[in-house]
N, C-alpha and C. Protein backbone atom coordinates (compact mmCIF):
# COMPACT_ATOMS: atom_id res chain seq x y z
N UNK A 1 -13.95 -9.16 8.13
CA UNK A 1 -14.64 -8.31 7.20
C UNK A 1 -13.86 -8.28 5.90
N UNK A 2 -14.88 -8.52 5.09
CA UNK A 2 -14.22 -8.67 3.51
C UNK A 2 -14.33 -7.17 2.38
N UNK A 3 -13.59 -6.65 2.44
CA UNK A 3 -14.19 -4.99 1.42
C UNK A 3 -13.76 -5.16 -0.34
N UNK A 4 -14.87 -4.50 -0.98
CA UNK A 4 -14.68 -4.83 -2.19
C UNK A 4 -15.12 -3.23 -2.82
N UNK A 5 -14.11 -2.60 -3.39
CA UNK A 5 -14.27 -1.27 -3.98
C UNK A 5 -14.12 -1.31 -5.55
N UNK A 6 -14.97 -0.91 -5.78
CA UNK A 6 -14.92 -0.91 -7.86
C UNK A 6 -14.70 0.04 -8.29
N UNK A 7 -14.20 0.80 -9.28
CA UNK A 7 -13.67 2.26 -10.08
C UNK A 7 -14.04 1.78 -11.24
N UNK A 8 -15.24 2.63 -11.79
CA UNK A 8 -16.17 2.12 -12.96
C UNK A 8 -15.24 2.84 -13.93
N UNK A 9 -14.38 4.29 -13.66
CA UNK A 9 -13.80 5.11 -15.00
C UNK A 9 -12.70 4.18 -15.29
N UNK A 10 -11.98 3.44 -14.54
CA UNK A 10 -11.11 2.90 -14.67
C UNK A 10 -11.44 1.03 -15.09
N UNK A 11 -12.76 0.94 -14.83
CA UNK A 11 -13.08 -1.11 -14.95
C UNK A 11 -11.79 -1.58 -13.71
N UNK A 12 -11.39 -1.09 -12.72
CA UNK A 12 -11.33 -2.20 -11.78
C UNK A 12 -11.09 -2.65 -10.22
N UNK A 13 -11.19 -3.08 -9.56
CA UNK A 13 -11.44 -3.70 -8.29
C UNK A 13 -10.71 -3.72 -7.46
N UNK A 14 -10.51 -3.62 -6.79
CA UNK A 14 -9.80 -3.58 -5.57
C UNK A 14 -10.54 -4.25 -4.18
N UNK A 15 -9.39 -5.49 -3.81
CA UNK A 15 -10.65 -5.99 -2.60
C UNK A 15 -9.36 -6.20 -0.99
N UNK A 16 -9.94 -5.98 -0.38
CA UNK A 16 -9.39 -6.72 0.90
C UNK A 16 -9.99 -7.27 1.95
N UNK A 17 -9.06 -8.75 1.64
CA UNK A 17 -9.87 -9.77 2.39
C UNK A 17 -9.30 -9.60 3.97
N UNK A 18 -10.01 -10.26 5.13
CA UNK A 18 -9.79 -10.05 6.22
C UNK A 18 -9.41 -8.66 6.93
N UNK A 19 -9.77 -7.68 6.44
CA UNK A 19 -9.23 -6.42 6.64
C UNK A 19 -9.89 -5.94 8.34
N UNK A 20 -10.74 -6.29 8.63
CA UNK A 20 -11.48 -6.33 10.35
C UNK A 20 -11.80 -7.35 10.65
N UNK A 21 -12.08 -7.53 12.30
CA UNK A 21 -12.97 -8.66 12.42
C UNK A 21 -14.02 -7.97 13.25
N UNK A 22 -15.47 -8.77 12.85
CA UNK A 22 -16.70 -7.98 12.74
C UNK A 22 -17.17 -7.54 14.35
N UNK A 23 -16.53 -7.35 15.14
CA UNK A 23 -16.40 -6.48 16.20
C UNK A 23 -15.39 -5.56 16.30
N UNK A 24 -15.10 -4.88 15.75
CA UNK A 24 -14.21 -3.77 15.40
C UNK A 24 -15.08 -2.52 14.67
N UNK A 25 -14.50 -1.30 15.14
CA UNK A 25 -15.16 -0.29 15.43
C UNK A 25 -14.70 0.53 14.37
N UNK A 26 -13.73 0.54 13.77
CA UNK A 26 -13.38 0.78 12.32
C UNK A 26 -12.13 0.28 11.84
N UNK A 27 -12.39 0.73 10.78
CA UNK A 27 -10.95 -0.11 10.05
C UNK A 27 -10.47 1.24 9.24
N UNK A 28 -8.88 1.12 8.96
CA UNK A 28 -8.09 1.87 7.90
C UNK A 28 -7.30 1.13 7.23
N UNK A 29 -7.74 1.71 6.21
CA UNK A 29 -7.24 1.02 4.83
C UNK A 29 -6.24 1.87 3.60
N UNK A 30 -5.73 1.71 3.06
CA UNK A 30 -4.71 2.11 2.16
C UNK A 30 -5.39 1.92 0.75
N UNK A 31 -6.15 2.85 0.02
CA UNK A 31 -6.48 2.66 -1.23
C UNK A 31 -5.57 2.85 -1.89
N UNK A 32 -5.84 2.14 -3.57
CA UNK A 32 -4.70 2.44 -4.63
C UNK A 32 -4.27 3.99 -5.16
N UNK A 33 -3.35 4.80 -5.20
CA UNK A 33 -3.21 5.92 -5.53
C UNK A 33 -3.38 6.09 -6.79
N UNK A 34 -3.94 5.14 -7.55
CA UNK A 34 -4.31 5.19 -9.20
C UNK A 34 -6.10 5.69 -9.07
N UNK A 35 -6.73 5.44 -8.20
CA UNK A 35 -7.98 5.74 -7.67
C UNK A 35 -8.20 7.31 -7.21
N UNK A 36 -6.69 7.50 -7.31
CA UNK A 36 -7.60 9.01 -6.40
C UNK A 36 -8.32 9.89 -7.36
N UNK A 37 -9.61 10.96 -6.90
CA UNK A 37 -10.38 11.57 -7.50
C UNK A 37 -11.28 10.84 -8.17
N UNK A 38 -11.32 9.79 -8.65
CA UNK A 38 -12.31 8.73 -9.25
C UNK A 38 -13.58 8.43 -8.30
N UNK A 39 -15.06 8.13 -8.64
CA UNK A 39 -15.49 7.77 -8.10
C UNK A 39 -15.83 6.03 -7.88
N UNK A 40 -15.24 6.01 -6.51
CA UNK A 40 -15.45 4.40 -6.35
C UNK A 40 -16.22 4.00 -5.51
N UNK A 41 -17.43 2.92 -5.32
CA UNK A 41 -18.18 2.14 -4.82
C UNK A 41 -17.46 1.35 -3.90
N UNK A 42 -18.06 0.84 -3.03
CA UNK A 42 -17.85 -0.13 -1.82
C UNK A 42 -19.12 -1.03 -1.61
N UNK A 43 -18.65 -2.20 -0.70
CA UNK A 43 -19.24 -3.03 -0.83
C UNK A 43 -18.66 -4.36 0.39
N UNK A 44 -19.11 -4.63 1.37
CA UNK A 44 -18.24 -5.60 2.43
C UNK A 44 -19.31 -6.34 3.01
N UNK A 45 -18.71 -7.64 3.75
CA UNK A 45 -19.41 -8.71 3.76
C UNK A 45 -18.11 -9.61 4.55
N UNK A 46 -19.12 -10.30 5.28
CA UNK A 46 -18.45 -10.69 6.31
C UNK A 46 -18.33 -12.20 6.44
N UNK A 47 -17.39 -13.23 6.98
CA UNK A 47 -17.04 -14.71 6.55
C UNK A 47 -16.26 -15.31 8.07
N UNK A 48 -17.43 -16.35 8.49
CA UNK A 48 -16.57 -16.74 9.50
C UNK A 48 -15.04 -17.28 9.61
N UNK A 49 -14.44 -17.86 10.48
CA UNK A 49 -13.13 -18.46 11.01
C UNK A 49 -12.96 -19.43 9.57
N UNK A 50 -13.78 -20.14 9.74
CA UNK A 50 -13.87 -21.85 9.09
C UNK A 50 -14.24 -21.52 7.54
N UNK A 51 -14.82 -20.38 7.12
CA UNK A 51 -15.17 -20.02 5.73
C UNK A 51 -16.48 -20.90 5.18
N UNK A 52 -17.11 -21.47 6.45
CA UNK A 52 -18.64 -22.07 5.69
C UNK A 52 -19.79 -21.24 6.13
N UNK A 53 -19.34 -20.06 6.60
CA UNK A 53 -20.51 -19.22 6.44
C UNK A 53 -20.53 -17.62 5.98
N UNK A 54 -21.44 -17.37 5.27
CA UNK A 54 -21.45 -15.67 4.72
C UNK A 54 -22.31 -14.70 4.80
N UNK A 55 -21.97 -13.93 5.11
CA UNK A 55 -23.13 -12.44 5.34
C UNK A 55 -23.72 -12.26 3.89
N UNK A 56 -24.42 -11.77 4.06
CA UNK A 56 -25.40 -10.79 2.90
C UNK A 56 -23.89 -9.66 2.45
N UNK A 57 -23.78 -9.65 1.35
CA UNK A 57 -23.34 -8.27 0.79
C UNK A 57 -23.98 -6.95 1.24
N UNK A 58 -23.15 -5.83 1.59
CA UNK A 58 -24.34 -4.79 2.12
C UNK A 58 -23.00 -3.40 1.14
N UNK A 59 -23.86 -2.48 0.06
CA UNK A 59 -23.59 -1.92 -0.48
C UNK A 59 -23.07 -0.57 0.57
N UNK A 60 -21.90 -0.14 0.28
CA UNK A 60 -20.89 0.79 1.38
C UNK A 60 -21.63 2.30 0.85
N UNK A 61 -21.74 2.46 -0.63
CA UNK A 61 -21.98 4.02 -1.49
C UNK A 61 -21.25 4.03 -2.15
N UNK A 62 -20.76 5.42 -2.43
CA UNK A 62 -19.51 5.72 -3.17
C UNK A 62 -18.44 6.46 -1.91
């Protein structure tokens, strides 16, 4: 599982690649402490072993 978080007050991104694998029941993650109180978007998508195949993007919220 690939996660991709954006901070529009700030313009920028934050992503982590391989952070689950797509049978896993949740994941924890360490956001940037420059983010806190900001509102940030999510966004993850998923990539096999071999990297020739890709999920649909599926929008997380804020």
């Amino acid at each position: 599982m690939n996660l991709i978080f954006y901070n529009p007050q700030k313009e920028q991104y934050l992503t982590f690649e391989n952070a689950a694998e797509r049978s896993a029941k949740e994941v924890h993650l360490q956001m940037d402490k420059n983010f806190a109180g900001d509102t940030v978007h999510g966004w993850m998508h998923f990539v096999n072993k071999t990297g020739s195949q890709v999920s649909t993007t599926v929008y997380l919220g804020e």
